[in-house]
Protein backbone atom coordinates (compact mmCIF):
# COMPACT_ATOMS: atom_id res chain seq x y z
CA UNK A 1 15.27 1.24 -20.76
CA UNK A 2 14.23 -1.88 -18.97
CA UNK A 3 15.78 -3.27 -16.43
CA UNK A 4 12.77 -5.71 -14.54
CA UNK A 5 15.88 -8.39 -13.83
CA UNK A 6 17.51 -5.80 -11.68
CA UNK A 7 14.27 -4.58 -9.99
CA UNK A 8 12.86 -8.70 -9.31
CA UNK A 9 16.38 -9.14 -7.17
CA UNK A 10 16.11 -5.80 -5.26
CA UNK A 11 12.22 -6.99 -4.65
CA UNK A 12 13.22 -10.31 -3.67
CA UNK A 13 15.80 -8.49 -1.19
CA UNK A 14 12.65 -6.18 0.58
CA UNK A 15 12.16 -7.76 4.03
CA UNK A 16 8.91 -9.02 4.11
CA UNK A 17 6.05 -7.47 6.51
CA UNK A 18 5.64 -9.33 9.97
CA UNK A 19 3.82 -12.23 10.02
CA UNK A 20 1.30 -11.15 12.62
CA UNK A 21 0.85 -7.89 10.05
CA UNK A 22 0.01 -10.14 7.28
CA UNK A 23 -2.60 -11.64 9.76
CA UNK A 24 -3.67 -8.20 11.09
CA UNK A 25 -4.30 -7.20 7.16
CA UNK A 26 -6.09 -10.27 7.00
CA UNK A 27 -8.38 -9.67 9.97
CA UNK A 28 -9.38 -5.79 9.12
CA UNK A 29 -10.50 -6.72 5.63
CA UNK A 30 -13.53 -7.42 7.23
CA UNK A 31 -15.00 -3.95 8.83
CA UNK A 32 -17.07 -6.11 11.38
CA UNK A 33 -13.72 -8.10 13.02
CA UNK A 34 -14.15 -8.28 16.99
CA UNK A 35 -11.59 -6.27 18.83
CA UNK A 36 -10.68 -9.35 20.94
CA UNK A 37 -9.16 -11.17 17.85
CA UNK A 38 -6.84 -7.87 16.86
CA UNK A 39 -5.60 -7.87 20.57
CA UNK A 40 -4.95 -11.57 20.82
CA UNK A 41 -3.09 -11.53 16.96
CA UNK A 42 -1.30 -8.63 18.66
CA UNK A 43 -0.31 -10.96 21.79
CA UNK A 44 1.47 -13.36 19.83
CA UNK A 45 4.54 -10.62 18.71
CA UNK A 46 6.18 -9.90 22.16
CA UNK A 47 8.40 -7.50 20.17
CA UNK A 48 5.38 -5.51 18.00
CA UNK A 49 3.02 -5.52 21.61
CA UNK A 50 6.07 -3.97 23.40
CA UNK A 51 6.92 -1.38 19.82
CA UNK A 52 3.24 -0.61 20.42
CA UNK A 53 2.92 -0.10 23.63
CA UNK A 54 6.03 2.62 23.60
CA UNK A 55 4.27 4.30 20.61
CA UNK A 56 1.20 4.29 22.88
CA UNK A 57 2.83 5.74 25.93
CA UNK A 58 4.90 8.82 23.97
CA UNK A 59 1.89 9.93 22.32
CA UNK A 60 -0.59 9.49 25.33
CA UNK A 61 1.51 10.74 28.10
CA UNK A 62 -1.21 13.23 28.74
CA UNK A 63 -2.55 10.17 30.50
CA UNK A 64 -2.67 9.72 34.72
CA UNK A 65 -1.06 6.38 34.73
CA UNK A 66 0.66 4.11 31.92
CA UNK A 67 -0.22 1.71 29.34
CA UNK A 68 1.48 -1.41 29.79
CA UNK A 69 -1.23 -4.11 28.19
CA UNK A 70 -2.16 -4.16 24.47
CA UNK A 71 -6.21 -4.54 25.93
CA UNK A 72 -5.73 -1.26 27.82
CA UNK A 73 -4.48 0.46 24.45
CA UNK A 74 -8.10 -0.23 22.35
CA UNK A 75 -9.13 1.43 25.55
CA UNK A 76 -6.70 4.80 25.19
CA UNK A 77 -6.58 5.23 22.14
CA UNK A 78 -9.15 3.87 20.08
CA UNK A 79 -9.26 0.30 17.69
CA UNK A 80 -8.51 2.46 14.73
CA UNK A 81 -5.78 4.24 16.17
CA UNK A 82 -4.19 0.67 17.81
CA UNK A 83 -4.37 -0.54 13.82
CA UNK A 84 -3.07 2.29 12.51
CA UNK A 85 0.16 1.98 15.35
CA UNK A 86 0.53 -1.88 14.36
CA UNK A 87 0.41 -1.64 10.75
CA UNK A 88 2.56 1.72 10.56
CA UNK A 89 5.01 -0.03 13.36
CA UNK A 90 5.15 -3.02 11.07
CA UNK A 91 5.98 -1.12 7.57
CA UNK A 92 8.58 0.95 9.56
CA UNK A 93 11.65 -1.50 8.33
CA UNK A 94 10.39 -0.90 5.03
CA UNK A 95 11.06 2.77 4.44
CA UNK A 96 14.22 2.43 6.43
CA UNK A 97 15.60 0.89 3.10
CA UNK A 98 14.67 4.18 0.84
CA UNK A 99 17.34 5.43 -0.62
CA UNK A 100 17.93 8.79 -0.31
CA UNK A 101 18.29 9.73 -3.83
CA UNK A 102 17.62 12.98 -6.57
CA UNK A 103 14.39 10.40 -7.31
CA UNK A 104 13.04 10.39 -3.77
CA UNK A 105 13.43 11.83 -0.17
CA UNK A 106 12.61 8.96 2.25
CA UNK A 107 11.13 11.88 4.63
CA UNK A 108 9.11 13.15 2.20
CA UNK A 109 7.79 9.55 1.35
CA UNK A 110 6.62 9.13 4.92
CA UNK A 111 4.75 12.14 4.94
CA UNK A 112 2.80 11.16 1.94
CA UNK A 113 2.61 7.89 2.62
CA UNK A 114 0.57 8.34 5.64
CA UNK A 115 -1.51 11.66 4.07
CA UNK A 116 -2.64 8.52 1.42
CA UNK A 117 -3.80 6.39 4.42
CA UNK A 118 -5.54 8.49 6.16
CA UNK A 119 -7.25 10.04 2.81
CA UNK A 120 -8.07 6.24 1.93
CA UNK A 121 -9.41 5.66 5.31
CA UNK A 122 -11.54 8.83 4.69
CA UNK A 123 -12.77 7.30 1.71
CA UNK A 124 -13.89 3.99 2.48
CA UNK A 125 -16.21 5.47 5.11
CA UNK A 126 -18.29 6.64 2.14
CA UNK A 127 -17.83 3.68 -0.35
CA UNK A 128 -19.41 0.09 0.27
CA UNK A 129 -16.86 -2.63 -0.69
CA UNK A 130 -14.03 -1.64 1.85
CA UNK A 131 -12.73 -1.90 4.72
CA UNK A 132 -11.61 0.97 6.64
CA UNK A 133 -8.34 -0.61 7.84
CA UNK A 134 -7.88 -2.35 4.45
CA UNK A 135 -7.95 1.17 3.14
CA UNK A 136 -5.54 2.97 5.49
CA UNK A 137 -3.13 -0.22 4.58
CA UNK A 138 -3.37 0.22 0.83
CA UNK A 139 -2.14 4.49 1.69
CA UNK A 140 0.65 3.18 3.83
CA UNK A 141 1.79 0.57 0.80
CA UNK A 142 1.17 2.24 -1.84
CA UNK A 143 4.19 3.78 -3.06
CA UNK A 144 6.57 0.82 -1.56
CA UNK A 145 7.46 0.25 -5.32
CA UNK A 146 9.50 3.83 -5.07
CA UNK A 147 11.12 2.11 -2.25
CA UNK A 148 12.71 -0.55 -4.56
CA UNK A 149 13.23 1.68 -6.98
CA UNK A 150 15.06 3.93 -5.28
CA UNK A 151 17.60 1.98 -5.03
CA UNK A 152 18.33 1.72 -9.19
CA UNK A 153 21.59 3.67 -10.19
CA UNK A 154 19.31 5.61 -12.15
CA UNK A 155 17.30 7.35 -8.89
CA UNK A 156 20.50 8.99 -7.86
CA UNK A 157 20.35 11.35 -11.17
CA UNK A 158 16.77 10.43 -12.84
CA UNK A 159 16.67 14.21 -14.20
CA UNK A 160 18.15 14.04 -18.05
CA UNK A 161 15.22 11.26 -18.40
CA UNK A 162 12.73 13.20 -16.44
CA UNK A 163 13.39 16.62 -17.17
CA UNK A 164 13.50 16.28 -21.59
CA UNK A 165 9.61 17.29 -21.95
CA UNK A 166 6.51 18.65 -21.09
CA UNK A 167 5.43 17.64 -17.35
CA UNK A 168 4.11 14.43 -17.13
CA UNK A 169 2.16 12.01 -14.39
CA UNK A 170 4.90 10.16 -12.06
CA UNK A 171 3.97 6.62 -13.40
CA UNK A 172 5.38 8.09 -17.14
CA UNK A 173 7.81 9.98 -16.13
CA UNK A 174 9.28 6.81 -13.83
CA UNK A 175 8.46 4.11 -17.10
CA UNK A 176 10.95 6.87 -19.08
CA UNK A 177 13.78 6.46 -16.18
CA UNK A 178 13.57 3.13 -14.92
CA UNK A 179 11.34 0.54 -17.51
CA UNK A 180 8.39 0.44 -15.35
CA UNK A 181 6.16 2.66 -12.87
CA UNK A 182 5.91 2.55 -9.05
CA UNK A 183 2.40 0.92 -9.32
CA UNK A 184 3.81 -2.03 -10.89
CA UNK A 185 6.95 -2.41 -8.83
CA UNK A 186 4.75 -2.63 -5.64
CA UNK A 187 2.47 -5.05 -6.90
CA UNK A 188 5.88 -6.83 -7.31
CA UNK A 189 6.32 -6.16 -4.25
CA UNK A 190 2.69 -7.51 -2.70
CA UNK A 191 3.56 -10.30 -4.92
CA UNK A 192 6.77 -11.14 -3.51
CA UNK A 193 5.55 -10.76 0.34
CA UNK A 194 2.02 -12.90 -0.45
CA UNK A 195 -0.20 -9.74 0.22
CA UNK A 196 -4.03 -10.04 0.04
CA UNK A 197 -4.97 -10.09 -3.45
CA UNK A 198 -7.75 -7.67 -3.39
CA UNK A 199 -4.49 -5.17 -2.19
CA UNK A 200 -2.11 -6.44 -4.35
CA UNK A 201 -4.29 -5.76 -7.12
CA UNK A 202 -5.01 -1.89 -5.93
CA UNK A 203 -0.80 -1.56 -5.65
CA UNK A 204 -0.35 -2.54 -8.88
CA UNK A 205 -3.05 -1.00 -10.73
CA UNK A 206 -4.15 2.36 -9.16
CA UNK A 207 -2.91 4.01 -12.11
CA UNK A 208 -4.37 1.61 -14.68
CA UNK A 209 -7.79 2.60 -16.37
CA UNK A 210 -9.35 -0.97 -16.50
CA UNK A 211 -8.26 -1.38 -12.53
CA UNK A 212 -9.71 1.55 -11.83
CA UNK A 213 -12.81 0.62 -13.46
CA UNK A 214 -12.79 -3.03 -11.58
CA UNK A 215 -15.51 -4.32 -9.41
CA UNK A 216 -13.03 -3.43 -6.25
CA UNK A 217 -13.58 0.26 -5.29
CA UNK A 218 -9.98 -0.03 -3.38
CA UNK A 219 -7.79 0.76 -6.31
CA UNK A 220 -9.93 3.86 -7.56
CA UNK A 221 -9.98 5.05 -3.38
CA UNK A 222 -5.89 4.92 -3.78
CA UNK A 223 -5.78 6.56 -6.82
CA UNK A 224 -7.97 9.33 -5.73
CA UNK A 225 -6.22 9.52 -1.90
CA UNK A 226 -2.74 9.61 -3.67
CA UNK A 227 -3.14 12.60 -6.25
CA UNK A 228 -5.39 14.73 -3.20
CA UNK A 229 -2.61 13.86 -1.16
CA UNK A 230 0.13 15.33 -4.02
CA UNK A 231 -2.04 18.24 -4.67
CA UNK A 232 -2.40 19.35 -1.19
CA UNK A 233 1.56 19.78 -0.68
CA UNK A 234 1.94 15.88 0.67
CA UNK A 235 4.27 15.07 -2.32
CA UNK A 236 7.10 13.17 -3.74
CA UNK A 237 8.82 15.21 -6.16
CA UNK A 238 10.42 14.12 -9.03
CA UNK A 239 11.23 15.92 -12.70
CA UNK A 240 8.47 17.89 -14.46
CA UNK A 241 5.23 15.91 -12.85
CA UNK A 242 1.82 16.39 -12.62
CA UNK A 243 -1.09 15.09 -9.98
CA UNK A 244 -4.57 14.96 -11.94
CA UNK A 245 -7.42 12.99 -10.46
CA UNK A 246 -9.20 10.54 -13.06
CA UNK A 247 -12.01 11.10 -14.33
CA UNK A 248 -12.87 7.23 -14.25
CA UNK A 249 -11.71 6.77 -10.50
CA UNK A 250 -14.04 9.46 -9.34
CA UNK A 251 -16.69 8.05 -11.54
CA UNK A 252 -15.79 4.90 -9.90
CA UNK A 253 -16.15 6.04 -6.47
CA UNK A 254 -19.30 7.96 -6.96
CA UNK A 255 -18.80 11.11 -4.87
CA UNK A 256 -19.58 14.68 -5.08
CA UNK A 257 -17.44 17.16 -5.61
CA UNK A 258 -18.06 19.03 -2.02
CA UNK A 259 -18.15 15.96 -0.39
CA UNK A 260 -15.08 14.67 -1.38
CA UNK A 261 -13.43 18.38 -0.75
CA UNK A 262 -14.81 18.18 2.87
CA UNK A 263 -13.13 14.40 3.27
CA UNK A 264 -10.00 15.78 1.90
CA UNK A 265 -9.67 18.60 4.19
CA UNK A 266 -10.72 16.74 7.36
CA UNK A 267 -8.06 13.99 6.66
CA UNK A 268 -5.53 16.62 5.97
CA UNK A 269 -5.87 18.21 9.05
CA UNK A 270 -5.69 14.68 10.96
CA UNK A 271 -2.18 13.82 9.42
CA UNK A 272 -0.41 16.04 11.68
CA UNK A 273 -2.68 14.69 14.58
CA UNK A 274 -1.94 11.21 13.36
CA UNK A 275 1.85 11.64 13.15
CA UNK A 276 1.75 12.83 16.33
CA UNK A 277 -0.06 10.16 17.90
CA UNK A 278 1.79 7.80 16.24
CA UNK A 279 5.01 9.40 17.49
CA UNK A 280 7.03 9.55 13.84
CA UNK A 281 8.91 12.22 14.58
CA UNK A 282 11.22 9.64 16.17
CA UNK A 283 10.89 7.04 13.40
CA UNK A 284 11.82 9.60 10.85
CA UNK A 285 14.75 10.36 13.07
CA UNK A 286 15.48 7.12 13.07
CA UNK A 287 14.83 5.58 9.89
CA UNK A 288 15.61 8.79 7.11
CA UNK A 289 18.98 10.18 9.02
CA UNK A 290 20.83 11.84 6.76
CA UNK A 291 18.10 13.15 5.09
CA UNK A 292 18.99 16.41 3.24
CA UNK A 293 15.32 17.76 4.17
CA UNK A 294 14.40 19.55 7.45
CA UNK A 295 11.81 18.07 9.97
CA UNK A 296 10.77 21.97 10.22
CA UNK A 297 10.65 22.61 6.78
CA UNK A 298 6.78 22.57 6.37
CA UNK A 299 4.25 22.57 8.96
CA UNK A 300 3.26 18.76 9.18
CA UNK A 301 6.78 18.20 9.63
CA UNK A 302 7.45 19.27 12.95
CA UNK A 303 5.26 16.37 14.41
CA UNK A 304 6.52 13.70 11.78
């Protein structure tokens, strides 16, 4: 059942990112960057400083007086938090094209989405080799192949494919429906928008033993951060799958078993805080109406 012809034109259709995201990805790939050249990148999008900026204010209105430069936001709410804002900002206009579909629930692909970049960002504080804004990018990406996909005839009924066996991992289950796998759709994807290659090369291969194995920790942090993120309820169903950690990423990554419990349950507990900071309860209003899933339906959801 392949239909890569089909999927190249809806990729070549995908809006690319901003370019002052593409230069903000750029920067945070190295964990040392100076704060003054994220706010001055920042500067030169009117429209993403003054996005920003209203993210800032909803979530910080706790505040005494209001943010109205990009400089006083590093100050309020922290240079991870004003990265987080710009790159999530930026990849909004992405997910608004999901389409709501039997194969995927655009609300439900925000909530793991983020869950995945904050488990990432978790991650690379413990693993040499990446950067922790380079990781939180790779979660927010990494399932922008379902995006495109989502938008195959197929998604709106995927479950005669899905449903004729024994549960399976997403990536075979989606190879039986559609030809090929998320994974390999977003590296299309990272392709098509001229991504970093380190992260285009995590998209399409954190599912792929030899990636996984690579000299690059990034795509073994993904893989890990997207099945914790499925297991712990963060998930995008779809037909009879599975979530199972690999043994080679965690063998990859090098951390113990209580350690990487801890990290999971401390960046579980900061998605809700996250997507409340970050004020997506309004973007998922925004971006998934006509959803057919609740924004009270599970506890995380109320502040998405």
């Amino acid at each position: 059942m392949h239909r890569e012809p089909t999927i190249l034109r809806i990729v070549k259709t995908m809006r690319p990112l901003p370019t002052v995201a593409q230069r903000v990805l750029a920067l945070v790939q190295d964990p040392d960057y100076a704060i003054d050249d994220l706010v001055s990148l920042l500067k030169t999008d009117p429209s993403l400083v003054a996005r920003v900026l209203r993210l800032c204010n909803s979530a910080c209105s706790g505040f005494d007086r209001e943010i109205t430069a990009i400089g006083d936001a590093v100050t309020f709410v922290g240079t991870r938090n004003l990265v987080q804002l710009t790159l999530v900002s930026c990849s909004a206009a992405t997910f608004a094209a999901t389409a709501r579909a039997a194969y995927v629930e655009p609300t439900a692909l925000w909530h793991h989405s983020l869950a995945c970049g904050l488990l990432c960002q978790e991650l690379a504080n413990h693993v040499e080799g990446v950067s922790p804004g380079t990781a939180f990018t790779a979660g927010i990406l990494h399932d922008v192949g379902r995006v495109a996909l989502s938008q195959l005839p197929a998604a709106s009924d995927p479950r005669p494919a899905a449903q004729g066996s024994a549960p399976q991992p997403h990536e075979r289950l989606e190879r039986d429906v559609f030809g090929q796998d998320h994974a390999d759709v977003a590296g299309l994807v990272g392709d098509h928008w001229q991504l970093p290659a380190n992260l285009v090369a995590a998209l399409r291969g954190h599912h792929a033993d030899d990636t996984l194995l690579g000299e690059d920790p990034l795509a073994a942090m993904l893989h890990v951060a997207d099945q914790m993120a499925i297991q712990h309820g963060f998930a995008v169903p779809f037909g009879k799958a599975t979530a199972a950690i690999s043994p080679i990423a965690l063998a990859r990554l090098g951390l113990a078993d209580d350690l990487l419990a801890a990290l999971g349950a401390r960046a579980i507990a900061e998605t809700a805080r996250t997507a409340e900071l970050l004020n997506l309860e309004a973007a998922a209003s925004r971006y998934t109406r006509g959803s057919s899933t609740s924004l009270n339906e599970h506890p995380w959801q109320r502040t998405f």
